[in-house]
N, C-alpha and C. Protein backbone atom coordinates (compact mmCIF):
# COMPACT_ATOMS: atom_id res chain seq x y z
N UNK A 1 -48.57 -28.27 7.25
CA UNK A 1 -48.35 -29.04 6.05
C UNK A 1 -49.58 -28.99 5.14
N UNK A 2 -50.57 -29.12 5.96
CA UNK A 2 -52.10 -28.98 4.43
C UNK A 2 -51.95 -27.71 4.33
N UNK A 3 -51.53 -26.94 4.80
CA UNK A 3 -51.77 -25.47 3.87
C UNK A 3 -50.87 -25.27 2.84
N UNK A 4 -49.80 -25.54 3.43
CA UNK A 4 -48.89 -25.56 1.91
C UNK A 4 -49.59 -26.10 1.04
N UNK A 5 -50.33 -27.52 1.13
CA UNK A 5 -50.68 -28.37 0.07
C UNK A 5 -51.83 -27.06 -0.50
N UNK A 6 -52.53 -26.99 0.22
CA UNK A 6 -53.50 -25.83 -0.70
C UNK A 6 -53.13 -25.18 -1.14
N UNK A 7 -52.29 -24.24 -0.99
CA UNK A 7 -51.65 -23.24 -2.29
C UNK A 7 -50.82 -23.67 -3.13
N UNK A 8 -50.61 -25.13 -2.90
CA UNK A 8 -49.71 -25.52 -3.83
C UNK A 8 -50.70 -25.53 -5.36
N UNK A 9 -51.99 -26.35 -4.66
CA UNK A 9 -53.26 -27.00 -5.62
C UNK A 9 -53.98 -25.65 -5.99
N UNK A 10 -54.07 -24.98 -5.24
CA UNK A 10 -54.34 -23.09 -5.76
C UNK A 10 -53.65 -22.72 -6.79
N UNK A 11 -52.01 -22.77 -6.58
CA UNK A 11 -51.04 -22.03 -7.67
C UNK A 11 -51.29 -22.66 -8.84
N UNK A 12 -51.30 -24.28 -8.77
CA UNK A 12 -51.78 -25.30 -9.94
C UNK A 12 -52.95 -24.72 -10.78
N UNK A 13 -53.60 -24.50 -9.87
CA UNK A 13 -54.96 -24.50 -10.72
C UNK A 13 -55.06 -23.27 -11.48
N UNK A 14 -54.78 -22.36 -10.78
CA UNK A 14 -54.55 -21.05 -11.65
C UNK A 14 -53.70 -20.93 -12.30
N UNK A 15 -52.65 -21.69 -12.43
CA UNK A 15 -51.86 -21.67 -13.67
C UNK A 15 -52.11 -22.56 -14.73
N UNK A 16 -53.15 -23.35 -14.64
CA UNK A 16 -53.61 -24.18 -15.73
C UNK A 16 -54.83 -23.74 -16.06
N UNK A 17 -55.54 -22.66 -15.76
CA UNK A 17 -56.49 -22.02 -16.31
C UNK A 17 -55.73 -20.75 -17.00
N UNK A 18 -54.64 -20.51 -16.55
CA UNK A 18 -54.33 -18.72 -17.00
C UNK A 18 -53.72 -19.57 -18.84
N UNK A 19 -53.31 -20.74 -18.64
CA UNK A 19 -52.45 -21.85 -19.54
C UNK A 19 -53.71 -21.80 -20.77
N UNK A 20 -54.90 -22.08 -20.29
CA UNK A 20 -56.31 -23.00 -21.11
C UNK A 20 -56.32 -21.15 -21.80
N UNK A 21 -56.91 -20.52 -20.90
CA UNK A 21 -56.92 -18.93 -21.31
C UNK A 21 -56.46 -18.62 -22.44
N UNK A 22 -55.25 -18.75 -22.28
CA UNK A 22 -53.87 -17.92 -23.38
C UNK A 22 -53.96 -19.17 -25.01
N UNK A 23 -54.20 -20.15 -24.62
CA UNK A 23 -53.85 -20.83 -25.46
C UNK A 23 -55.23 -21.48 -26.14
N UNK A 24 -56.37 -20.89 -25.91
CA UNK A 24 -57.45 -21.32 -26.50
C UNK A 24 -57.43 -19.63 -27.96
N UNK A 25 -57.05 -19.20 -27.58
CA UNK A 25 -56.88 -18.17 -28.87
C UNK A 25 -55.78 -18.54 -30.30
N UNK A 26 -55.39 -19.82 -29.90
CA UNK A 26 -54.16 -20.44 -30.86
C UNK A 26 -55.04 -21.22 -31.20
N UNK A 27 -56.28 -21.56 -31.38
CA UNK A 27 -56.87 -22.75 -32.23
C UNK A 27 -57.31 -21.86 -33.39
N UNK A 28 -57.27 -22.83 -34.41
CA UNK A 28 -57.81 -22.70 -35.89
C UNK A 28 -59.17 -21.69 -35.45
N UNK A 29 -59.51 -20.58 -36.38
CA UNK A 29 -60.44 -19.92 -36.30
C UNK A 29 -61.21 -20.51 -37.34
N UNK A 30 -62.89 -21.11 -37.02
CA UNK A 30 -63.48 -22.10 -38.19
C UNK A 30 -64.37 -20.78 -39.31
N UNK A 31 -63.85 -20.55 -40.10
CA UNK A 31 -64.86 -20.11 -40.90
C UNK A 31 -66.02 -20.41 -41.74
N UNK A 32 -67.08 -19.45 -41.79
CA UNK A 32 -68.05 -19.83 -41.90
C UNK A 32 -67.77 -19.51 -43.64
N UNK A 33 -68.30 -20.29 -44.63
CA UNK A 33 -67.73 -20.37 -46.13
C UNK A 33 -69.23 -20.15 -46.80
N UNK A 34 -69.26 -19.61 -47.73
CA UNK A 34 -70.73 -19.36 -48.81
C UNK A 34 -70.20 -19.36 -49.77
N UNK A 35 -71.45 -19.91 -50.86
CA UNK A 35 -71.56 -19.84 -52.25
C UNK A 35 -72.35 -18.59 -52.64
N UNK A 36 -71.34 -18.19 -53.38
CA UNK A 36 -71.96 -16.45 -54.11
C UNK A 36 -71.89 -16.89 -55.75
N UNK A 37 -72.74 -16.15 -56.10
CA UNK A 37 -72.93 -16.02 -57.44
C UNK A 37 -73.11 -14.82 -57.67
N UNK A 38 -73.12 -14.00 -59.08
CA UNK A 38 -73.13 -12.42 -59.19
C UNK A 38 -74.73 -12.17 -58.57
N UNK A 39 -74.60 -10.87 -58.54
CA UNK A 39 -76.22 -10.19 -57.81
C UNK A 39 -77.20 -10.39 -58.69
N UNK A 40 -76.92 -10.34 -60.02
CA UNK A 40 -77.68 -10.25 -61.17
C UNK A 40 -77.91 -11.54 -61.59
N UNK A 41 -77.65 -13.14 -61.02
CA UNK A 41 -77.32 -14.01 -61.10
C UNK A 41 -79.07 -14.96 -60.71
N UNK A 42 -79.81 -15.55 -61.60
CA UNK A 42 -81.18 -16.21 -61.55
C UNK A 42 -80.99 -17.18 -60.37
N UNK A 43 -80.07 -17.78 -59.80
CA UNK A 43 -79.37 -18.65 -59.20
C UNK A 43 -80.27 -18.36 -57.98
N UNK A 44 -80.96 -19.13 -57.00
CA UNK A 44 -81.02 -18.55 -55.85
C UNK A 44 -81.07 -19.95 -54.76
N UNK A 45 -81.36 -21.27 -54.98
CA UNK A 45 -81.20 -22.37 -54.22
C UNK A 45 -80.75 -23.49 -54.92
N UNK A 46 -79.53 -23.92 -54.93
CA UNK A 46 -78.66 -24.99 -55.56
C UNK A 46 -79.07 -26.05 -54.96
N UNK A 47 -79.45 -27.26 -55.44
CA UNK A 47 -79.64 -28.77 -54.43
C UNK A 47 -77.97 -28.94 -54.18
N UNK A 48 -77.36 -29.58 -53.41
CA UNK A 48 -75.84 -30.00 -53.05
C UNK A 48 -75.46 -30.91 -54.09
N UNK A 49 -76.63 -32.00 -54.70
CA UNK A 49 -76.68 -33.05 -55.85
C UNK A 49 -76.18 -32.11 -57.00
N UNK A 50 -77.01 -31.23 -57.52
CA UNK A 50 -76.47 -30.82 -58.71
C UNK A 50 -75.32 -30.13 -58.50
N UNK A 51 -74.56 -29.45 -57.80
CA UNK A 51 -73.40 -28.59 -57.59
C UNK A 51 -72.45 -29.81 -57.56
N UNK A 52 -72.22 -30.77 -56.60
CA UNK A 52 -71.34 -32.24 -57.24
C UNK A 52 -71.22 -32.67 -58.64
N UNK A 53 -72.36 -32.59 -58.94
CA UNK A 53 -72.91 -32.84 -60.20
C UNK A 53 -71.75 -32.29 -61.52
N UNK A 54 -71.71 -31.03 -61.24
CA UNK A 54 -71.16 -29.91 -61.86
C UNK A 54 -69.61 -30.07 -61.59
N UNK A 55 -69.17 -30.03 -60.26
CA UNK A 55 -67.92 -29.93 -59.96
C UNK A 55 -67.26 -31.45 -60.39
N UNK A 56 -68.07 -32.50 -60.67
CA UNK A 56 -67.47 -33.79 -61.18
C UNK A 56 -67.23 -34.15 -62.43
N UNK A 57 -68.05 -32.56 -63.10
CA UNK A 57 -68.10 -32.75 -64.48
C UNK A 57 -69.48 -33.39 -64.93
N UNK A 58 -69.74 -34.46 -64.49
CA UNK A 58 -71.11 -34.89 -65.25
C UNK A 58 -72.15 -33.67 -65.58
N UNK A 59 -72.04 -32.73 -65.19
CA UNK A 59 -72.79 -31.36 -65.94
C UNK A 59 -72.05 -29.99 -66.15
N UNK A 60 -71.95 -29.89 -67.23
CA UNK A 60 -71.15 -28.52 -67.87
C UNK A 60 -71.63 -27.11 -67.89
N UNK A 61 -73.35 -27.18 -67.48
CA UNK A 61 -73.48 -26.15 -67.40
C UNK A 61 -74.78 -26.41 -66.39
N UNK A 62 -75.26 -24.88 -66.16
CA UNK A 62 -76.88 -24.26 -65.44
C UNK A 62 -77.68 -24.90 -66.05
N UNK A 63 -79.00 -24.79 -66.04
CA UNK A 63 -80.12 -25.58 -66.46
C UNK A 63 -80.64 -24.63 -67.66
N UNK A 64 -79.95 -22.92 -67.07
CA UNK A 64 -80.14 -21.67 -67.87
C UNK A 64 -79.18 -21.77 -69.21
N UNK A 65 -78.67 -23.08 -68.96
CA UNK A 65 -76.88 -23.34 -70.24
C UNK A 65 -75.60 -22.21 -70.19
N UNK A 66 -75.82 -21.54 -69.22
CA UNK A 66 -74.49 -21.05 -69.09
C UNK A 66 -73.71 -21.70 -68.28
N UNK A 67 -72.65 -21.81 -68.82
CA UNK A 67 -71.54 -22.67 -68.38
C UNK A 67 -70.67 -22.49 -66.88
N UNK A 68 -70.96 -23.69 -65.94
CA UNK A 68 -70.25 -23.34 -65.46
C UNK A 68 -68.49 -23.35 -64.77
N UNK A 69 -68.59 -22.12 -64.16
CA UNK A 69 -67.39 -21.71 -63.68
C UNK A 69 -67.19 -21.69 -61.91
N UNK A 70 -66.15 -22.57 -61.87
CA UNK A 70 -66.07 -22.19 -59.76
C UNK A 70 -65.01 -21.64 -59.57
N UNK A 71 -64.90 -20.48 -58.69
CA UNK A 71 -63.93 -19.80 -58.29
C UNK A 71 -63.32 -20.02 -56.76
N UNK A 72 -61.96 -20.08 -56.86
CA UNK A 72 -61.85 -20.40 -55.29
C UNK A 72 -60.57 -19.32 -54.75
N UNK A 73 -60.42 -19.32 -53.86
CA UNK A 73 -59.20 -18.52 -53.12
C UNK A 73 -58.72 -19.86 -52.37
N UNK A 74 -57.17 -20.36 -52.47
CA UNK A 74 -56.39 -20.84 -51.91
C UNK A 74 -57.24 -22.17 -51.74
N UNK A 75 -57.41 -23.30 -52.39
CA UNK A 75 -57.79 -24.66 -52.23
C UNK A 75 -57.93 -25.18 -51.93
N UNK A 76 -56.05 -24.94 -51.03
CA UNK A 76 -55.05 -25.47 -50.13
C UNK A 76 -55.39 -25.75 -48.69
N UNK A 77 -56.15 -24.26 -48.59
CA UNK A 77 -56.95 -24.30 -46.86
C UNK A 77 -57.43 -24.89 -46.12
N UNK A 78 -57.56 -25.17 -44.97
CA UNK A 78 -57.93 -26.20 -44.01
C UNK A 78 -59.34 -25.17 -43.99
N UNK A 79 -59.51 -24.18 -44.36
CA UNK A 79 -61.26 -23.67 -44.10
C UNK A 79 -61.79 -23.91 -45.49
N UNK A 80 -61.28 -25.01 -46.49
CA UNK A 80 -61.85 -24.91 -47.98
C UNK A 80 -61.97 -26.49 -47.70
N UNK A 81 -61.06 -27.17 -47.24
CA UNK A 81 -61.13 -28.77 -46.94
C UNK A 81 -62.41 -29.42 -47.19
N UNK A 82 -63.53 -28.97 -45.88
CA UNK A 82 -64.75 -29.74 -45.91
C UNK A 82 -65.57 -29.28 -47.21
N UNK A 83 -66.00 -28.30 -47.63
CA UNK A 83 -66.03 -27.67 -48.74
C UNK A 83 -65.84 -28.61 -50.20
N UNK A 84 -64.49 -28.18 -50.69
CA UNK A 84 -64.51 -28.94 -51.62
C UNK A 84 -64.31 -30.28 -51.79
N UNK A 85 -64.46 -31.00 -50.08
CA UNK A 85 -64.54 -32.76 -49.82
C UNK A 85 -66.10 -32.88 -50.45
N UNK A 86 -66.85 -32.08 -50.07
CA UNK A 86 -68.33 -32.07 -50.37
C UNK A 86 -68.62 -32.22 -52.16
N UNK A 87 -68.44 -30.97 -52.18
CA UNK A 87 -68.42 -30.47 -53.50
C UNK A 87 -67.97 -30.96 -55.04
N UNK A 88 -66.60 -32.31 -54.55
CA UNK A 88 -66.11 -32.88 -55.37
C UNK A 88 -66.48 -34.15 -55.31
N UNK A 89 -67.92 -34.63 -54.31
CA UNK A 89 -68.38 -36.08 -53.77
C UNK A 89 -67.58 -36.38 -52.93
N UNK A 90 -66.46 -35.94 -52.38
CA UNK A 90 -65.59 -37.18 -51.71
C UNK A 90 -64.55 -37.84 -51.83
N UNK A 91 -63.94 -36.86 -53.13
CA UNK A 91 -62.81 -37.10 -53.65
C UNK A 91 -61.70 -37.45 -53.29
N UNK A 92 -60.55 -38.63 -53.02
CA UNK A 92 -59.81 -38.21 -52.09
C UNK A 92 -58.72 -37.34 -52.50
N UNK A 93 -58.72 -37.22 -53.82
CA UNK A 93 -57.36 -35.66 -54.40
C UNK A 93 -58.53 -35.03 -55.10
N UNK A 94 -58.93 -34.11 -54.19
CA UNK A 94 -59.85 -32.99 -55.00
C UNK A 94 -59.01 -32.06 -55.80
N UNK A 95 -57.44 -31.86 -55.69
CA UNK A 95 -56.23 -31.33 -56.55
C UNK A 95 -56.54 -31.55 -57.71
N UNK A 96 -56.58 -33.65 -58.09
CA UNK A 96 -56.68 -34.27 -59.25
C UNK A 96 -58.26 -33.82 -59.63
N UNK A 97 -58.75 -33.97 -59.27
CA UNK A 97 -60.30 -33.81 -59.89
C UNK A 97 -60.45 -32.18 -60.21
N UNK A 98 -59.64 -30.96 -59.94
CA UNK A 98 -59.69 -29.86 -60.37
C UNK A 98 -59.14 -30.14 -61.24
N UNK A 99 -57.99 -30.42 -61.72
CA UNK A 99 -56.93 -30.42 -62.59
C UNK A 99 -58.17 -31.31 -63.91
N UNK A 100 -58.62 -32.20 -63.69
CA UNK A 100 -59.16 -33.36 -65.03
C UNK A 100 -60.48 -32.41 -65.35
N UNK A 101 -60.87 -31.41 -64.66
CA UNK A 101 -62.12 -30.74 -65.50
C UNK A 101 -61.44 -29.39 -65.78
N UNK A 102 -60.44 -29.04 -65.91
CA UNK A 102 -59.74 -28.03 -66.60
C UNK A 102 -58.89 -28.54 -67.60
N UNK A 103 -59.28 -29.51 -67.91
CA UNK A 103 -58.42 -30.19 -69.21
C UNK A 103 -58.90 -29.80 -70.33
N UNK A 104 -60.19 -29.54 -70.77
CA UNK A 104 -60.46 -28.91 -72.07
C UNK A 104 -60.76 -27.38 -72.05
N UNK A 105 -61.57 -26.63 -70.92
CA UNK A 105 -61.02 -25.43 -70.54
C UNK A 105 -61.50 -25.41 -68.98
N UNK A 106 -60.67 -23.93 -68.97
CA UNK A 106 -60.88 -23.77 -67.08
C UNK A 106 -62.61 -23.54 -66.58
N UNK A 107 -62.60 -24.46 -66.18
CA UNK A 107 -63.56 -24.33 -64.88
C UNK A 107 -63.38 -23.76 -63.72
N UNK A 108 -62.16 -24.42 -62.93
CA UNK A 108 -61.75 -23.73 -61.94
C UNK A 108 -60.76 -22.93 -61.62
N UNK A 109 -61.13 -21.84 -61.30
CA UNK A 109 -60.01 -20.41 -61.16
C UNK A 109 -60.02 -20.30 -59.46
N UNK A 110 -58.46 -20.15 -59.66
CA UNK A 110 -58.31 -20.11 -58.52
C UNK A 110 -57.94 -18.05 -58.28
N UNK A 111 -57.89 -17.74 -57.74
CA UNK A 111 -57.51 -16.50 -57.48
C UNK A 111 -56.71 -16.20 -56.04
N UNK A 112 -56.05 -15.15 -55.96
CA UNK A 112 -55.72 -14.26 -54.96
C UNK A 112 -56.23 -13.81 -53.46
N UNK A 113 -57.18 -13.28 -53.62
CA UNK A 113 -57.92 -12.89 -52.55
C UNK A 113 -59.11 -12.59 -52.92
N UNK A 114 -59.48 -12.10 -51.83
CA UNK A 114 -61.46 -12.51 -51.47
C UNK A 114 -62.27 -11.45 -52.42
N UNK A 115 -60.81 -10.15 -52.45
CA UNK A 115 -61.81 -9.26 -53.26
C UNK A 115 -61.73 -9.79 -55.17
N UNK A 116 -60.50 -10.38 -56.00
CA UNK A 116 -60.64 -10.89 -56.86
C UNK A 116 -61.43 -12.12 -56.98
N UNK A 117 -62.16 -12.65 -55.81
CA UNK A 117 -63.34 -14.23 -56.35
C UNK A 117 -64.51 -13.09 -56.36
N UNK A 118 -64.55 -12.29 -55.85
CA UNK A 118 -65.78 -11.15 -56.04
C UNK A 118 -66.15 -11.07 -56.95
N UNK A 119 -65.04 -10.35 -57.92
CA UNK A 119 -64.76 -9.37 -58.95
C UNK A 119 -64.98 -10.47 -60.26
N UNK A 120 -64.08 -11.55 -59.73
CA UNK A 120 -64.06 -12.68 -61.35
C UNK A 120 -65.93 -13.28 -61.40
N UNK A 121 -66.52 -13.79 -59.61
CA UNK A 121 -67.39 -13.98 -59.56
C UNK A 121 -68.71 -13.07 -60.65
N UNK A 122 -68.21 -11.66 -60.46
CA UNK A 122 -69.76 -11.06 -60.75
C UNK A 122 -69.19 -10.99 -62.35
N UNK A 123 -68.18 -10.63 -62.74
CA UNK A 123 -67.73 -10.88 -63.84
C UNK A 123 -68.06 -11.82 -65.05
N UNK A 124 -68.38 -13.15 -64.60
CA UNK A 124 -68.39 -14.20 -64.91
C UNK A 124 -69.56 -14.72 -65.54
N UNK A 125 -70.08 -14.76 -66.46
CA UNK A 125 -71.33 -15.50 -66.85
C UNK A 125 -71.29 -17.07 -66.15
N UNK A 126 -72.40 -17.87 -65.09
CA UNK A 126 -72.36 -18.82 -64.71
C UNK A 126 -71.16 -19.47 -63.50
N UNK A 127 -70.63 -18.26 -63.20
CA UNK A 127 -70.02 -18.53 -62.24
C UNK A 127 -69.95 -18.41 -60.61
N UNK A 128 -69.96 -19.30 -59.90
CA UNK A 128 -69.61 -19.49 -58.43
C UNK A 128 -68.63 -19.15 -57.59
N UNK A 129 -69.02 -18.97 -56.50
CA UNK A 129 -67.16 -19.10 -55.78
C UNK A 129 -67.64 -19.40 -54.31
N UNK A 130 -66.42 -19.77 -53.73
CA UNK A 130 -66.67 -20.40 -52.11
C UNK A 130 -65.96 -19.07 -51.54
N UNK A 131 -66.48 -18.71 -50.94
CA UNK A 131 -65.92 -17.37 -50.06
C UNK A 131 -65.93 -17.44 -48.22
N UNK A 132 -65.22 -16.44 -48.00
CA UNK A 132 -65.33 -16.82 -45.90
C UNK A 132 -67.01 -15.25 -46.18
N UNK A 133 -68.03 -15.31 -45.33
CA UNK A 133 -69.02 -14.64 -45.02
C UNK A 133 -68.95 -13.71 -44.78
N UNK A 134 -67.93 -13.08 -44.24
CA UNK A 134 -67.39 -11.71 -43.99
C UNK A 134 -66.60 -10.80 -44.94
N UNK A 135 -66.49 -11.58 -46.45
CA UNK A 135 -65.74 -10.80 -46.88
C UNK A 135 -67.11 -10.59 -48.22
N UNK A 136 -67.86 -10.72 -48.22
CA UNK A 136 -69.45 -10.80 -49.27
C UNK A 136 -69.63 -9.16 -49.89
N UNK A 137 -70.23 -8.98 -50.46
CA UNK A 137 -70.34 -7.37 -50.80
C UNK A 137 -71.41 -7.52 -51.85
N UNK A 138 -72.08 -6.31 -51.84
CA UNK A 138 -73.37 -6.26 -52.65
C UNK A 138 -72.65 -6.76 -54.32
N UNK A 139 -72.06 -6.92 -54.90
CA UNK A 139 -71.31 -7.48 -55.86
C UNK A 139 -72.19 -8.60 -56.70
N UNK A 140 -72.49 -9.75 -54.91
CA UNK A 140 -72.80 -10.89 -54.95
C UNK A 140 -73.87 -11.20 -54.24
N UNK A 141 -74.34 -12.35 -54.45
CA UNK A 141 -75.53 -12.78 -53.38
C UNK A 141 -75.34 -14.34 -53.32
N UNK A 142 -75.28 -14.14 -51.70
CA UNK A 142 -75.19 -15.87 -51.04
C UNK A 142 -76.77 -16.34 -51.75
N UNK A 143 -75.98 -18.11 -52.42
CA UNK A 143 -76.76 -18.95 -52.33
C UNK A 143 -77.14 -19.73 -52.19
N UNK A 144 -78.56 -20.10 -51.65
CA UNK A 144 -78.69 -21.32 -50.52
C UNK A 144 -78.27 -22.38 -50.77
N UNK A 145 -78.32 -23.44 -50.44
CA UNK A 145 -77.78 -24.84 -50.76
C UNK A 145 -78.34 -25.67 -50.08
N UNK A 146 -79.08 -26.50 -50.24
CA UNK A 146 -80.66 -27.38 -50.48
C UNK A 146 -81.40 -26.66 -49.44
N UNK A 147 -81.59 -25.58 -49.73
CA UNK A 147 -82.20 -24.25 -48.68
C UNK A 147 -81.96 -23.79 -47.53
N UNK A 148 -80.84 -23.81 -47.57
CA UNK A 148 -80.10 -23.42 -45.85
C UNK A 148 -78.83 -22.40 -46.22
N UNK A 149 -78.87 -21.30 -45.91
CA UNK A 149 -77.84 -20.69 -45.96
C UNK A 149 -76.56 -20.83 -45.11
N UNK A 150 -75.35 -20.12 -45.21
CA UNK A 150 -74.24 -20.39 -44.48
C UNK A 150 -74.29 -20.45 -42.59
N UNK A 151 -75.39 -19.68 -42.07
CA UNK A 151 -75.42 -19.75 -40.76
C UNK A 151 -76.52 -20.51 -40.14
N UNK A 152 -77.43 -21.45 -40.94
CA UNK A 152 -78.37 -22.40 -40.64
C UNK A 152 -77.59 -23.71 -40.36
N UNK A 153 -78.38 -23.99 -39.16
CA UNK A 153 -77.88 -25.64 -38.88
C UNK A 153 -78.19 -26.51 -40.16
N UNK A 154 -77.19 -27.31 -40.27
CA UNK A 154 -77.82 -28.43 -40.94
C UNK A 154 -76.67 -27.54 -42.74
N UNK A 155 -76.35 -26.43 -42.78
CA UNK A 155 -75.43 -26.23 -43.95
C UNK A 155 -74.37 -27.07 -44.74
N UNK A 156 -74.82 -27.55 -46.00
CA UNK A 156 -73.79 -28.23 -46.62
C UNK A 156 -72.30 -28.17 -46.13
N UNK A 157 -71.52 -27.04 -45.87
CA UNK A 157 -70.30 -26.92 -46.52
C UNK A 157 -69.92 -25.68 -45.33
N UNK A 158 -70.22 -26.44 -44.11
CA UNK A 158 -69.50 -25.51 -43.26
C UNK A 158 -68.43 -26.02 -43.03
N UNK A 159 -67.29 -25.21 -42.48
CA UNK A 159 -66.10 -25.09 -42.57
C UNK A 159 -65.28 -25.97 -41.75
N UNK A 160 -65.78 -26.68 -41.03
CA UNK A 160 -65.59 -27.67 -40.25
C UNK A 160 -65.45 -28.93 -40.36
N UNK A 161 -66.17 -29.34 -41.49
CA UNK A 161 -66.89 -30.49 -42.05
C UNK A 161 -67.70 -31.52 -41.11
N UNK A 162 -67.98 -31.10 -39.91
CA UNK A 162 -69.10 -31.63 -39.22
C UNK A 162 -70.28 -31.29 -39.85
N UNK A 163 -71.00 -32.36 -39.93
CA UNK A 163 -72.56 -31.96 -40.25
C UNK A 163 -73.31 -31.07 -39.10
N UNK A 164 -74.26 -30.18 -39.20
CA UNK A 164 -74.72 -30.00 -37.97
C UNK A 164 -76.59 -30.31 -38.10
């Protein structure tokens, strides 16, 4: 009788690891998100204060007076969430708060895919975009944000919205 019980607690166990196995590849993949600006772009360490700043409207442009512009791919995303929770202070419809600073003209463009926030990015006099890290190209250049880039502990606007 205990041996049965052991292979019973054997078969168990290995089937709730083969279970953890298979099904730890079904969680959300967290991406790691950056602020790019064109290559040619004076831009090189944003405080997190002034980029709120900007995205709330209370500032319309760079310090350089070009106006700015944020570009995003899909808004909607659970990897853009913590991001533009940040970015908009804390907004609780960061939807509405895009929508009320595109009321006299667009600020925020939304685009397609990773290679059009590139393209509008370098394009763009004064413009930004939130991108996943892997899709970056000499185009653009990540920039820091109160001096920590996208893979430093402690990053504004990682994708998670845990602080680290």
């Amino acid at each position: 009788m205990m041996k049965h019980s052991r292979r019973q607690v054997l078969r168990g166990s290995i089937a709730l690891a083969v279970a953890c196995a298979c099904s730890s590849g079904a969680l959300p993949a967290i991406k790691n998100m950056a602020v790019v600006a064109s290559a040619g772009s004076k831009l090189a360490d944003v405080p997190l204060a002034e980029l709120v700043k900007l995205c709330k409207g209370a500032s319309k442009a760079w310090p350089d007076g070009k106006g700015f512009v944020l570009v995003l791919k899909n808004p909607d995303g659970p990897e853009m969430r913590a991001a533009l929770t940040k970015l908009f202070g804390g907004a609780a419809d960061v939807k509405a708060a895009m929508a009320k600073l595109n009321e006299t003209h667009q600020v925020v463009k939304v685009v397609d895919t990773d290679d059009d926030l590139l393209r509008t990015v370098d394009a763009t006099p004064g413009a930004i975009g939130i991108v996943d890290v892997y899709a970056i190209n000499s185009s653009v250049k990540v920039l820091r944000i109160d001096g920590k880039l996208p893979f430093d502990v402690g990053y504004a606007l990682k994708g998670n919205g845990i602080p680290q």
